[in-house]
N, C-alpha and C. Protein backbone atom coordinates (compact mmCIF):
# COMPACT_ATOMS: atom_id res chain seq x y z
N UNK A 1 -10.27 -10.15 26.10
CA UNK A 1 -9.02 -10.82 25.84
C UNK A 1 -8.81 -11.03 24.34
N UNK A 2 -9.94 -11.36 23.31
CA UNK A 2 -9.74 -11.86 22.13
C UNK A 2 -9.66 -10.70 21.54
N UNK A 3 -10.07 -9.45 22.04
CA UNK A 3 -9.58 -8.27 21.04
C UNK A 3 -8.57 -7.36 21.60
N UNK A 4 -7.95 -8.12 22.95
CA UNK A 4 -6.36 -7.79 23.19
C UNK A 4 -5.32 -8.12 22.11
N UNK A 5 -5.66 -9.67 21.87
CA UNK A 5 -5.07 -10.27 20.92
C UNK A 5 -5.07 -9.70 19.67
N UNK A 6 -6.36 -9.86 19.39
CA UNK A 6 -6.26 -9.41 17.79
C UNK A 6 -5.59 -7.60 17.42
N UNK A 7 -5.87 -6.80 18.40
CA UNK A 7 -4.72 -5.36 18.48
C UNK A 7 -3.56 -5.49 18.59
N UNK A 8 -3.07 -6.59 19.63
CA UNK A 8 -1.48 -6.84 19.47
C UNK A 8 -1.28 -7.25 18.18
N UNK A 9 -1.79 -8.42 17.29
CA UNK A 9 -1.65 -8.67 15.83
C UNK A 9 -1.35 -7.82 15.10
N UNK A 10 -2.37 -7.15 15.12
CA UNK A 10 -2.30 -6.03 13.91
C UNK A 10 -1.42 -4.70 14.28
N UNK A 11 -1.20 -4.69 15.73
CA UNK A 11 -0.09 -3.78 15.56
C UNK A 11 1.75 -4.26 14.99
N UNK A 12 1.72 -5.64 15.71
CA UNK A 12 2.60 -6.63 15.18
C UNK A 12 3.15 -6.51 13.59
N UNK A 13 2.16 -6.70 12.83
CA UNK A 13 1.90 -7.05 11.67
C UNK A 13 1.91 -5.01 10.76
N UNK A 14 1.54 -4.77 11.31
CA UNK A 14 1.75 -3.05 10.78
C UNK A 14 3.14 -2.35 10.62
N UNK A 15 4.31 -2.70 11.99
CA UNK A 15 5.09 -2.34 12.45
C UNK A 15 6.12 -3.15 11.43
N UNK A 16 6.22 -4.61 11.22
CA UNK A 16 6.80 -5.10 10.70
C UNK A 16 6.66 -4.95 9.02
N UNK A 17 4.94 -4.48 8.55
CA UNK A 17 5.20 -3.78 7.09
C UNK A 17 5.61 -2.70 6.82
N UNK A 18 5.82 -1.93 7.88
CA UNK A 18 6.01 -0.48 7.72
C UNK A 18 7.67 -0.52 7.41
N UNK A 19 8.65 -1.26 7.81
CA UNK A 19 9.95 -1.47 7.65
C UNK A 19 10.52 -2.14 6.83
N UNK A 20 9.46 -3.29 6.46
CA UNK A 20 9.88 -3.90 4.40
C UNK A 20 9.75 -2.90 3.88
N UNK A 21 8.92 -2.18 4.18
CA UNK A 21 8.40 -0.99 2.77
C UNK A 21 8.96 0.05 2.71
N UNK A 22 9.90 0.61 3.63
CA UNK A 22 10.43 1.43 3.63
C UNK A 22 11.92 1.73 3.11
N UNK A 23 12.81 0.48 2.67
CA UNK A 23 13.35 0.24 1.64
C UNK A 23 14.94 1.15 2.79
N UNK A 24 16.08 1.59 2.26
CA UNK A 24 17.06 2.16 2.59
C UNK A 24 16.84 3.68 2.25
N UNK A 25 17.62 4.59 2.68
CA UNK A 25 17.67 5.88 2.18
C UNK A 25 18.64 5.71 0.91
N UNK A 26 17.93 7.55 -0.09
CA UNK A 26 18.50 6.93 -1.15
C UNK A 26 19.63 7.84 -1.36
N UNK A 27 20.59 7.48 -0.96
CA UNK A 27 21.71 8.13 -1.12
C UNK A 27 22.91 7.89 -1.76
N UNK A 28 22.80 7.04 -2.96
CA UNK A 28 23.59 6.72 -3.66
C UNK A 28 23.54 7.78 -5.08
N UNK A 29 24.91 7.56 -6.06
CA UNK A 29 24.94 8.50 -6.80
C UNK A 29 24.88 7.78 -8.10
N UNK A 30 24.39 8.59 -9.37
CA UNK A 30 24.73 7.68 -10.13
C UNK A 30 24.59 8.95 -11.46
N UNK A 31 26.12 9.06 -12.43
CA UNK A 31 26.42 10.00 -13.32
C UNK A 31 25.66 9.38 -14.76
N UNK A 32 25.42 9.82 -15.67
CA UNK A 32 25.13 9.32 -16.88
C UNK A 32 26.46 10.37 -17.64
N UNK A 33 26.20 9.56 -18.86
CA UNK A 33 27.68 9.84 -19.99
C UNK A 33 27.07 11.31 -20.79
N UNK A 34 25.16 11.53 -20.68
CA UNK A 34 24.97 12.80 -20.42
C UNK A 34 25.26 13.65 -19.35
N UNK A 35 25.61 13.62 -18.54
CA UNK A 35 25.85 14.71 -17.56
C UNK A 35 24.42 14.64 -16.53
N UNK A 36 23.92 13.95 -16.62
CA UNK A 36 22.88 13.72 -15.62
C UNK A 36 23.66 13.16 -14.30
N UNK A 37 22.86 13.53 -13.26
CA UNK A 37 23.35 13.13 -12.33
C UNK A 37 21.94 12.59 -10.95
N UNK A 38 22.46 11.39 -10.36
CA UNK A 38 21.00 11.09 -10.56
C UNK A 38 21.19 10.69 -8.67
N UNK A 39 20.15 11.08 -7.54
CA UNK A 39 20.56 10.93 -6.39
C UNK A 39 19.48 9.40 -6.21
N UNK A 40 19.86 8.25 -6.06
CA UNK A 40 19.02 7.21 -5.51
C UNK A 40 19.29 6.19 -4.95
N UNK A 41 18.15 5.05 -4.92
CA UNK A 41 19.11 3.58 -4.58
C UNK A 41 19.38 2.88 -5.60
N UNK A 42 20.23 2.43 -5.34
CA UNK A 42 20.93 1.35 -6.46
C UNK A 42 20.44 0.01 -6.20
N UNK A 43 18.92 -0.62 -7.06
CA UNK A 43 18.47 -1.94 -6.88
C UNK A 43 19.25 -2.75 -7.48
N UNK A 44 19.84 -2.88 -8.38
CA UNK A 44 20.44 -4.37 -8.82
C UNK A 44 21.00 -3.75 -10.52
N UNK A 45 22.27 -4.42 -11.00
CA UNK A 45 22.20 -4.74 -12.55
C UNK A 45 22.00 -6.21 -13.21
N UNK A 46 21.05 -6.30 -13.93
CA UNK A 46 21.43 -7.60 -14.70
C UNK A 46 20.46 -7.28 -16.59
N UNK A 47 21.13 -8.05 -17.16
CA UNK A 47 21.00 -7.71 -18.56
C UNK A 47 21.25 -6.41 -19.00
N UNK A 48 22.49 -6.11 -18.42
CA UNK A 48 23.63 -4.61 -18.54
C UNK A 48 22.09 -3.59 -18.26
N UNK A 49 21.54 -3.61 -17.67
CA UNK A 49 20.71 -2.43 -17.38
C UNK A 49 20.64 -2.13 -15.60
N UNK A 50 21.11 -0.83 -15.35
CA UNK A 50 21.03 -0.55 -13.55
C UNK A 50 19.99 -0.32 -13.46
N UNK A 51 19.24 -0.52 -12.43
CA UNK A 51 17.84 -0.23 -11.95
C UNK A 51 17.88 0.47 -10.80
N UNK A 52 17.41 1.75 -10.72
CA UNK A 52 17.70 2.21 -9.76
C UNK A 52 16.38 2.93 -9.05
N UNK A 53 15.70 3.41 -8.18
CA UNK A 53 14.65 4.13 -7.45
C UNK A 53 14.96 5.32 -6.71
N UNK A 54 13.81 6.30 -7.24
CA UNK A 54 14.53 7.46 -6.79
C UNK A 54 13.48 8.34 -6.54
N UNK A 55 13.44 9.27 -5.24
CA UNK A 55 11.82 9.84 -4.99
C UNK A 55 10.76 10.53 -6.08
N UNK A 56 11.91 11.12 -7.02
CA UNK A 56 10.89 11.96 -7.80
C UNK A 56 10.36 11.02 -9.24
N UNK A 57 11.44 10.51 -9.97
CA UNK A 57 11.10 9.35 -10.72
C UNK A 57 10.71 8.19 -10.83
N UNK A 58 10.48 7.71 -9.44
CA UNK A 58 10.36 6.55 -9.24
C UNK A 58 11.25 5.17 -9.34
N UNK A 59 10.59 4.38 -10.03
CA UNK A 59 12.12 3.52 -10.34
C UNK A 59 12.66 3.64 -12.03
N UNK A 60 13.40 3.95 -12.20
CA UNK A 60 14.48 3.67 -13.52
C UNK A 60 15.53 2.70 -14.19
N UNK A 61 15.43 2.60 -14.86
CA UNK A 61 16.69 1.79 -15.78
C UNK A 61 17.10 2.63 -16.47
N UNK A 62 18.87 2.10 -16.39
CA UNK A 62 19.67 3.11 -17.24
C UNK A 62 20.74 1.82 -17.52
N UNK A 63 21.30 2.13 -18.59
CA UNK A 63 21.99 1.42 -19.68
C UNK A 63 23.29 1.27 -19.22
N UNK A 64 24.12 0.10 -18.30
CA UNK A 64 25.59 -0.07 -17.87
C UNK A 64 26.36 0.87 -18.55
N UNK A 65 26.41 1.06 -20.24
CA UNK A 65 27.13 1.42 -20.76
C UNK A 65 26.94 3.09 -21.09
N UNK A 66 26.05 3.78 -19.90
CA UNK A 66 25.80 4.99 -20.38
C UNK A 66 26.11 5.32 -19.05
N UNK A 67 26.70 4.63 -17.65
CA UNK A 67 27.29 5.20 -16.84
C UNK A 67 28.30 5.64 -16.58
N UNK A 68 28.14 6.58 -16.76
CA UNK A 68 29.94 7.22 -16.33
C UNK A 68 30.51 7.18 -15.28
N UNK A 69 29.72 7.08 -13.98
CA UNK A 69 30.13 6.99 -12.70
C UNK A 69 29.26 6.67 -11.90
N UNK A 70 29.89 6.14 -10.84
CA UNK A 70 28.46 6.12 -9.34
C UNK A 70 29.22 5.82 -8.09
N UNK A 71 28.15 5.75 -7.30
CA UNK A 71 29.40 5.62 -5.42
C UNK A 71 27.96 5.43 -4.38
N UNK A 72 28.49 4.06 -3.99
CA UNK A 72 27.26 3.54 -2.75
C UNK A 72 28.02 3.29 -1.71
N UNK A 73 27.50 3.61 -0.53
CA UNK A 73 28.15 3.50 0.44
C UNK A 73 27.50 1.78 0.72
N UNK A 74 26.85 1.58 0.10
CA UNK A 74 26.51 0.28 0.81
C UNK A 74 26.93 -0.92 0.24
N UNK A 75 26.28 -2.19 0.73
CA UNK A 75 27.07 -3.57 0.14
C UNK A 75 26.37 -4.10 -0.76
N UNK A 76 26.84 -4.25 -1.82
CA UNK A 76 26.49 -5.22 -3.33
C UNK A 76 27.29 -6.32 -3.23
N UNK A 77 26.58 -7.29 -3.71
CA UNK A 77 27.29 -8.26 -4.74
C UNK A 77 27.89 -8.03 -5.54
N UNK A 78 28.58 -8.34 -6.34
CA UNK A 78 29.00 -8.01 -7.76
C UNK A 78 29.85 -9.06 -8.51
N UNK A 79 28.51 -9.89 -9.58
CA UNK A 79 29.51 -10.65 -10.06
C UNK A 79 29.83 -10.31 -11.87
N UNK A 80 31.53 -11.15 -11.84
CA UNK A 80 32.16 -10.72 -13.12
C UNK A 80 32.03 -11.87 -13.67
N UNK A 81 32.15 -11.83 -15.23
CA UNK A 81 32.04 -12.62 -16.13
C UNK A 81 33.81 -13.44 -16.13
N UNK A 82 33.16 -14.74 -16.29
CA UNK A 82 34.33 -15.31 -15.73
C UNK A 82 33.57 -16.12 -14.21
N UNK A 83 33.24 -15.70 -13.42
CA UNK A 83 32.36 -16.37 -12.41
C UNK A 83 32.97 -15.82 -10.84
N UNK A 84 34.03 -14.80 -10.82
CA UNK A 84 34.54 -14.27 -9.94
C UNK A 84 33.13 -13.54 -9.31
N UNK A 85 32.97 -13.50 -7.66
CA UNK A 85 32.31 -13.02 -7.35
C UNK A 85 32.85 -11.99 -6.03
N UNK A 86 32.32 -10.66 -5.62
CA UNK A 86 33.08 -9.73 -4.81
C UNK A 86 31.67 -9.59 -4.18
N UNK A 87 32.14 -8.68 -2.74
CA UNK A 87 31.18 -8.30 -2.09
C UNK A 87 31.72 -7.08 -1.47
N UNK A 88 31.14 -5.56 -1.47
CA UNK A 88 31.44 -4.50 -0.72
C UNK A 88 30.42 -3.18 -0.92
N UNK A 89 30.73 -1.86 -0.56
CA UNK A 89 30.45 -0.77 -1.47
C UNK A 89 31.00 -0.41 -2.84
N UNK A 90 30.64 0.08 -4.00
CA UNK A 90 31.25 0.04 -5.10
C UNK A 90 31.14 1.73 -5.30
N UNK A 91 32.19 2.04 -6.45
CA UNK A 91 32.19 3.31 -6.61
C UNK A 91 32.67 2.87 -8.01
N UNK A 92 32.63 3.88 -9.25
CA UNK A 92 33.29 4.53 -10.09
C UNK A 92 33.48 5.70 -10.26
N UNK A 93 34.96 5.59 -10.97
CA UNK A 93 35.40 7.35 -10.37
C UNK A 93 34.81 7.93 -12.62
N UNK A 94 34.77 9.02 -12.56
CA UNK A 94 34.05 9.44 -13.84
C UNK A 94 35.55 9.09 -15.07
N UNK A 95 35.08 8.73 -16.43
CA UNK A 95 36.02 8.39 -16.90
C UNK A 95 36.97 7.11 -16.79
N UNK A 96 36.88 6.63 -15.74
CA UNK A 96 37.38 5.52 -15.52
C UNK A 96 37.17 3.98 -15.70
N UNK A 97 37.65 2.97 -16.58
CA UNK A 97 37.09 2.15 -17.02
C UNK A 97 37.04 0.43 -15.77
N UNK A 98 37.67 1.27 -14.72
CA UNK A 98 36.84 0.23 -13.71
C UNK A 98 35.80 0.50 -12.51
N UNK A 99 35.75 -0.36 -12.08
CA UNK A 99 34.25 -0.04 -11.16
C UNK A 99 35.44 -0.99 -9.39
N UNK A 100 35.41 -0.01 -8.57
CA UNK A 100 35.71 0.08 -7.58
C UNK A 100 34.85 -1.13 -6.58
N UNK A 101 35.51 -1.95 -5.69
CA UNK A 101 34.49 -2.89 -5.00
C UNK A 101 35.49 -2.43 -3.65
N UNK A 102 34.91 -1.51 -2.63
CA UNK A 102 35.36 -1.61 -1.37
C UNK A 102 35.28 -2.69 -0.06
N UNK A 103 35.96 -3.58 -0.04
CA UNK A 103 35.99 -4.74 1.03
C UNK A 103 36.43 -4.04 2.55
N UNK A 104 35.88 -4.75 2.91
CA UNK A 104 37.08 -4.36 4.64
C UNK A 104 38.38 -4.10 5.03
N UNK A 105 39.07 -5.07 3.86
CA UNK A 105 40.38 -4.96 4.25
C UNK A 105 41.12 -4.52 2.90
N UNK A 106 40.68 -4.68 2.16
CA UNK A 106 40.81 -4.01 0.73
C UNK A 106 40.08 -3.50 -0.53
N UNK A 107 40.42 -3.26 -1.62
CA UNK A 107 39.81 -2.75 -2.71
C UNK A 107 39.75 -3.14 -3.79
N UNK A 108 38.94 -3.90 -4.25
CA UNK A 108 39.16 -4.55 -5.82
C UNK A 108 38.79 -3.63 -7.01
N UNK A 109 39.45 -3.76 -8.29
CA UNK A 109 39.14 -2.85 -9.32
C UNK A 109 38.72 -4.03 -10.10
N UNK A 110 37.65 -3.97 -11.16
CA UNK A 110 37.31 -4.82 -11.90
C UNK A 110 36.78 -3.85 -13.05
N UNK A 111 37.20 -4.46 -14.52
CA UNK A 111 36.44 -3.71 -15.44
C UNK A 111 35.28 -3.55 -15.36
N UNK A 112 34.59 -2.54 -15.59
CA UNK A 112 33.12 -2.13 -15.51
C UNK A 112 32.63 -2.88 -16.82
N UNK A 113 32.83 -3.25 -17.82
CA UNK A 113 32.36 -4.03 -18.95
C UNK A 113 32.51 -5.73 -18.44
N UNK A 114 33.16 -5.96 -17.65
CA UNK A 114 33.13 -7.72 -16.74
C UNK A 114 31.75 -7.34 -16.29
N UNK A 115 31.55 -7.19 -15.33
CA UNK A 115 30.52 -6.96 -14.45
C UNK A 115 29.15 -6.96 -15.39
N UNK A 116 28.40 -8.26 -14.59
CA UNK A 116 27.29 -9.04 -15.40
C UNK A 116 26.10 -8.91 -14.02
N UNK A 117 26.62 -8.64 -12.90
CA UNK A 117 25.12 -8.74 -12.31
C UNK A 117 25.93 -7.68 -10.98
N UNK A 118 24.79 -6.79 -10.53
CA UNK A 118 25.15 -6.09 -9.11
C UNK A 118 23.83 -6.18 -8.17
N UNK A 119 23.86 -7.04 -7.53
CA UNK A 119 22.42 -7.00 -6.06
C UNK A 119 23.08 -6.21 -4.82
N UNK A 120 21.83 -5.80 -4.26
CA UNK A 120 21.64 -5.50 -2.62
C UNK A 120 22.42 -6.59 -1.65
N UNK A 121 23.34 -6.72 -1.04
CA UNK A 121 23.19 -7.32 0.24
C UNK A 121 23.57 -6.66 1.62
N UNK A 122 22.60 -7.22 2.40
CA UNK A 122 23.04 -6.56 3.82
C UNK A 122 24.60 -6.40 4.14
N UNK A 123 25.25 -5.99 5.40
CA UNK A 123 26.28 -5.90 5.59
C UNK A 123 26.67 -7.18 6.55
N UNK A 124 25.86 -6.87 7.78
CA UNK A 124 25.95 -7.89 8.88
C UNK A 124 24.96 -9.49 8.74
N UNK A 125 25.25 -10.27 9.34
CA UNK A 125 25.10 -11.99 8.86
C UNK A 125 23.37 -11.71 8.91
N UNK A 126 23.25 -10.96 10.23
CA UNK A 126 21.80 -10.93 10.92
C UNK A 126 20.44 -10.25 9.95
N UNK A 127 21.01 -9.20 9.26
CA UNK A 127 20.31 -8.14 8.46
C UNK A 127 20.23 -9.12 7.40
N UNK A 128 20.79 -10.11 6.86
CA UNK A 128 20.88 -10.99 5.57
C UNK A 128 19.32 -12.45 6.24
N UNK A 129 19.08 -12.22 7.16
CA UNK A 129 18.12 -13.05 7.49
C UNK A 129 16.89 -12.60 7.09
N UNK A 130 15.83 -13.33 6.53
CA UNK A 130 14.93 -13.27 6.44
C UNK A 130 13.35 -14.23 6.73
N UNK A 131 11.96 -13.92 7.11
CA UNK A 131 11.14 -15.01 8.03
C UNK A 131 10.06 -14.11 7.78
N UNK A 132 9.29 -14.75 8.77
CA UNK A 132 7.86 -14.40 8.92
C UNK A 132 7.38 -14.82 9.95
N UNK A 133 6.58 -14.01 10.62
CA UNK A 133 5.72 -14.89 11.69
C UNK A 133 4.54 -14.43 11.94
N UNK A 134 3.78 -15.89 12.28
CA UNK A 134 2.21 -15.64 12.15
C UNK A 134 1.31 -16.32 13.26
N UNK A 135 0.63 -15.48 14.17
CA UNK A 135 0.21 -15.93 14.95
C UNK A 135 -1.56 -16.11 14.77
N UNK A 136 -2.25 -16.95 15.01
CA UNK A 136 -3.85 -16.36 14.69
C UNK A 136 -4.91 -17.23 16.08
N UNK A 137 -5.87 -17.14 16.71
CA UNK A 137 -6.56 -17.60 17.19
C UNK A 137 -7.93 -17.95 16.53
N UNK A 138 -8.34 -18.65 17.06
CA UNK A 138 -9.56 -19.21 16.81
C UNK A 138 -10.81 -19.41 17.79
N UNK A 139 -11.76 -18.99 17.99
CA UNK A 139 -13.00 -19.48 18.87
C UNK A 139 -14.20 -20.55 18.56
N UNK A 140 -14.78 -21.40 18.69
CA UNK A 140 -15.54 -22.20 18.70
C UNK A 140 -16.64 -22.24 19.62
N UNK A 141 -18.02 -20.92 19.49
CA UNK A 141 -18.95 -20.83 20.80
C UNK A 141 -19.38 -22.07 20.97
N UNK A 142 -19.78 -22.94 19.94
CA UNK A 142 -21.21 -24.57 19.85
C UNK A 142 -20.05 -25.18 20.82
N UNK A 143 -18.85 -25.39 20.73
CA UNK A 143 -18.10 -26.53 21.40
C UNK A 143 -16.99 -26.06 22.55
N UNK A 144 -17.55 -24.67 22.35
CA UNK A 144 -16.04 -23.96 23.70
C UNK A 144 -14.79 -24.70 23.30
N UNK A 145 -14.45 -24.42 22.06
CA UNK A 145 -13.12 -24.89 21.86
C UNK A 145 -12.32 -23.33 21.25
N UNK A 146 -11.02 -23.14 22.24
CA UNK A 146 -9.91 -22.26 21.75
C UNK A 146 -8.71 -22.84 20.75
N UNK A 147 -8.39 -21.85 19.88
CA UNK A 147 -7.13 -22.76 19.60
C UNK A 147 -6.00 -21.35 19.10
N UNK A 148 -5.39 -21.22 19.36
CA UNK A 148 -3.98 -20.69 19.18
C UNK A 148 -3.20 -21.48 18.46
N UNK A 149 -2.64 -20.62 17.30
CA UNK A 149 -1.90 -21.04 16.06
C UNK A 149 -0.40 -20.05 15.99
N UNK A 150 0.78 -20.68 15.89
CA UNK A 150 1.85 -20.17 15.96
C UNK A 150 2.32 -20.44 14.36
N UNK A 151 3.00 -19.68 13.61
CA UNK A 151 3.56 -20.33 12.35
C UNK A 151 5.15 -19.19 12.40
């Protein structure tokens, strides 16, 4: 029984690291004002630098002001200076001096030089949750005492 338990654990506990770590696919785009063109995820901007991860380079920073373009299908934050804050997929089209925020029901344009911070967020309320759970047992042969621990 106690090494039923402890296999359910660790398969528990395997299954659930295997899916933090595996991060989103990286299918976002991102142009430089060289002509680079760069296929990854888009982690976050703050202190005008994008950070982005990408299979062959790993993770990178590139300079707000050396992007010429990009397009995520997914949902960022994005806040502007001034304290306005948006939430959607974002795009910039090349040449263009705003940065695209796709909402549900509409589209905001905001200068790409406003824009002071861009994070990850989920889409749905549920995917924005985050926890842990920890189960462990215990045996005691001298006193035959069990104890089961939930956290």
């Amino acid at each position: 029984m106690l090494r039923l338990l402890a296999l359910l654990g660790m398969a528990v506990f395997l299954l659930a690291a295997e899916s933090a770590w595996a991060g989103r696919p990286k299918t976002d785009t991102v142009w430089t004002d060289s002509g680079d063109k760069v296929v990854c995820e888009i982690i976050e901007l703050v202190h005008a630098k994008l950070t982005v991860k990408t299979n062959d380079m790993g993770t990178i920073q590139i300079k707000w002001s050396n992007v010429q373009a990009l397009y995520s299908g997914y949902y960022f934050r994005v806040d502007r200076r001034g304290g306005n804050r948006y939430s959607g997929s974002i795009a910039r089209e090349p040449d263009s001096p705003n940065l695209q925020i796709h909402r549900p029901r509409d589209t905001v344009e905001v200068v790409a030089q406003d824009v002071v911070e861009i994070s990850s967020v989920h889409k749905s309320f549920w995917q924005r949750w985050d926890g842990s759970l920890s189960l462990g047992f215990s045996y005691t042969r001298a006193s035959g005492v069990a104890q089961l621990t939930l956290d």
